[in-house]
Protein backbone atom coordinates (compact mmCIF):
# COMPACT_ATOMS: atom_id res chain seq x y z
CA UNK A 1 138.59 147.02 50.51
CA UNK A 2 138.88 149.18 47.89
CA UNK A 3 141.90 151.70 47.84
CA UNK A 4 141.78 154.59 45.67
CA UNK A 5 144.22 157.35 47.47
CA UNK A 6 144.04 160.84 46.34
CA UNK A 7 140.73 160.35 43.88
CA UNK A 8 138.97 159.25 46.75
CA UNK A 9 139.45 162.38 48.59
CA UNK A 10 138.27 164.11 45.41
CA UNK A 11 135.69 162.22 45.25
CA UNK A 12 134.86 162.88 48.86
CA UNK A 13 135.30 166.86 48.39
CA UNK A 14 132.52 166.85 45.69
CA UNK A 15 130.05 164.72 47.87
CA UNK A 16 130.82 167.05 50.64
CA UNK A 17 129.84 170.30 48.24
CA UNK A 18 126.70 168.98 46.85
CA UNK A 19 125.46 166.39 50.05
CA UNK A 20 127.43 166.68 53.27
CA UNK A 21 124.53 164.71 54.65
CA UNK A 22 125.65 161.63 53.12
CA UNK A 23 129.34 162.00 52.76
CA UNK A 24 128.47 162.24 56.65
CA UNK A 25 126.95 159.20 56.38
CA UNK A 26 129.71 157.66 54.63
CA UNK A 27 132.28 158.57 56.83
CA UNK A 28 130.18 156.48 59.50
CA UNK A 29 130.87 153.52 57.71
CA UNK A 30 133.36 150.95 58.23
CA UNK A 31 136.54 150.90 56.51
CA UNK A 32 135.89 148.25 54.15
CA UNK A 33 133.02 150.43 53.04
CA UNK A 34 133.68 153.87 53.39
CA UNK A 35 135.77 154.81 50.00
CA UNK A 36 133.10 152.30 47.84
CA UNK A 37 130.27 154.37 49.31
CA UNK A 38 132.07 157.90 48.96
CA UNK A 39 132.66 156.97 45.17
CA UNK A 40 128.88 155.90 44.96
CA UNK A 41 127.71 159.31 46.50
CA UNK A 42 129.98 161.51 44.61
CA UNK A 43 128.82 159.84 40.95
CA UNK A 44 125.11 160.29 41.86
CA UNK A 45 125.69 163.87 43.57
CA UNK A 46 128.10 165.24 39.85
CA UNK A 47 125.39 163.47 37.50
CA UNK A 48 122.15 165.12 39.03
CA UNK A 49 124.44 168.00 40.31
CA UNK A 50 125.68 168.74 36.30
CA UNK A 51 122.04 167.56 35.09
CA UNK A 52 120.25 170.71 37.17
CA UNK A 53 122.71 173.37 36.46
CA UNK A 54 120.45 176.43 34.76
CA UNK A 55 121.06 176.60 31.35
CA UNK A 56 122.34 173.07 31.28
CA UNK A 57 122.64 171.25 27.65
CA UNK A 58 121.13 167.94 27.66
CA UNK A 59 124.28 166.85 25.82
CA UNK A 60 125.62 167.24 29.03
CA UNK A 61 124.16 164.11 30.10
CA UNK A 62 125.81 162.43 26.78
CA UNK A 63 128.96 163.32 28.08
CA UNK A 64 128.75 161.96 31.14
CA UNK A 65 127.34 158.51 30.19
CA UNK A 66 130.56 158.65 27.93
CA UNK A 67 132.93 158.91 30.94
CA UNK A 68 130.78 156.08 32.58
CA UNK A 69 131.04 154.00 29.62
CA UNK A 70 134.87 154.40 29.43
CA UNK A 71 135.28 153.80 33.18
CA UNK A 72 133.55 150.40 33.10
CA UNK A 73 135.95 149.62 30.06
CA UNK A 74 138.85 150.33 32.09
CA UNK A 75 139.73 153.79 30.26
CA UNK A 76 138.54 155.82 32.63
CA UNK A 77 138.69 159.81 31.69
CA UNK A 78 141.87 161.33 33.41
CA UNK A 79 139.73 162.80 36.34
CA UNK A 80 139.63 161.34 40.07
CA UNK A 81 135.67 160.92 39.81
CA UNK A 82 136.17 158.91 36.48
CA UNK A 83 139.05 156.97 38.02
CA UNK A 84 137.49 156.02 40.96
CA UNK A 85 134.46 154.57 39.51
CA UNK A 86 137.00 152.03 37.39
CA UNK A 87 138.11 151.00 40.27
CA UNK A 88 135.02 150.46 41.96
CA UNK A 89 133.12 148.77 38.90
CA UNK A 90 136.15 145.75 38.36
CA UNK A 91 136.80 145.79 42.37
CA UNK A 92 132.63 145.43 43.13
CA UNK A 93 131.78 144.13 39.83
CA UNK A 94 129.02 146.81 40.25
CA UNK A 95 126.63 146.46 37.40
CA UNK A 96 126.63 149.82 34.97
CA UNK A 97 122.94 150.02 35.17
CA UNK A 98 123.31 151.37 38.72
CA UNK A 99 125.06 154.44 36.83
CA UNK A 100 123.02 154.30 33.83
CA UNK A 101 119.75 154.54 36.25
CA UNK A 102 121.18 157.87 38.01
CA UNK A 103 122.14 159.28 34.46
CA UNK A 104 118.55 158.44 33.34
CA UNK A 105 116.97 160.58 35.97
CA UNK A 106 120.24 163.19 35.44
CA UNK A 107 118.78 163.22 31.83
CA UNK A 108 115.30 163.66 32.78
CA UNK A 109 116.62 167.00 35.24
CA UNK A 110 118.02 168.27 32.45
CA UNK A 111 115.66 168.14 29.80
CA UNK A 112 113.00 169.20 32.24
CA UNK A 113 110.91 166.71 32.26
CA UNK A 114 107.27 166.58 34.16
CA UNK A 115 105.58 163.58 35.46
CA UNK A 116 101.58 163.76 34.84
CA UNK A 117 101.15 160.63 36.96
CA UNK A 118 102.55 159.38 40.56
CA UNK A 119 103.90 156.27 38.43
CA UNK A 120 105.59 158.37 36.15
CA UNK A 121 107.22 160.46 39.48
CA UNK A 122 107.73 156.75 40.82
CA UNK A 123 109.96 155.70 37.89
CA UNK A 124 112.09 158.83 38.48
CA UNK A 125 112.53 158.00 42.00
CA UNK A 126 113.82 155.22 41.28
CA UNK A 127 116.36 156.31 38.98
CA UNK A 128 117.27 159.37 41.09
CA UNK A 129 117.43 157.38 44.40
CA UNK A 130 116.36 154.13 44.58
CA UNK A 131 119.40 152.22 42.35
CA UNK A 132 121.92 154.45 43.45
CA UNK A 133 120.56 153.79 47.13
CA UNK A 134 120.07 150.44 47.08
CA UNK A 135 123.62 149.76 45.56
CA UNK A 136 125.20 152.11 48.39
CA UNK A 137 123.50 150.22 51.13
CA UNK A 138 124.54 146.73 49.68
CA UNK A 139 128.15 147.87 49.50
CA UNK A 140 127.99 149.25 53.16
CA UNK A 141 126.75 146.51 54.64
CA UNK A 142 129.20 143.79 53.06
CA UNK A 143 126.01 142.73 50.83
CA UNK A 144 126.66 143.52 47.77
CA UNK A 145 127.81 140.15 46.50
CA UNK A 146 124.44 138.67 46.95
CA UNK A 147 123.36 141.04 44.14
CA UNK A 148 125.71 139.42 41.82
């Protein structure tokens, strides 16, 4: 079970701003799950939360696949979100392209992108929800190692 103290309470005030739905659901879960799947929510929620700001910079998105990058090299930025999602990647061995596929749609947000064809939409929702969701549900229910 993954442990992360104070940066997972951090991590579990930012879901709670931006989806108290899920860090809801989250709280739900059993222990062994609960701070994985808070650290899940809260990445997705900041990376399409920062991505949709008005007025946001697409280099916005630049930075924030920089803190992901430096998290799954074990230099994590000195913030509980970045911290956290260390943890997580060497304690879960969670693949990057789980974050990379939320910063993909984050990117798309921000640079305002506009989908002429339900396949095109499709491919978003996949990005947005569907990799992010899929990991969350395989760390919940205990699954995750069959992924591997």
């Amino acid at each position: 079970m993954i442990d992360l103290g104070s940066d997972v309470v951090q991590c579990a005030r930012l879901l709670g701003r931006s989806a108290p739905g899920i860090l809801a659901a989250c709280l739900a879960l059993p222990p062994r799950a609960r701070n994985a799947a808070i650290v899940l929510g809260a990445a997705n929620a900041t990376f399409l939360d920062e991505a949709r700001r008005e007025g946001v910079d697409p280099e916005t998105v630049v930075e924030l696949r920089e803190r992901v990058v430096h998290a799954f090299a074990g230099r994590p930025d000195d913030r509980p979100l970045d911290r956290a999602i260390a943890e997580l990647a060497r304690e879960e061995r969670l693949p990057r392209a789980v974050f990379d596929a939320a910063l993909d749609a984050a990117e798309w947000d921000a640079t305002g992108r506009r989908y002429a064809t339900i396949d095109n939409l499709l491919d978003y929702c996949v990005r947005a929800g569907g990799a992010p969701g899929t990991t969350f549900t395989s760390v919940a229910s205990g699954t995750f190692s069959m992924m591997h």
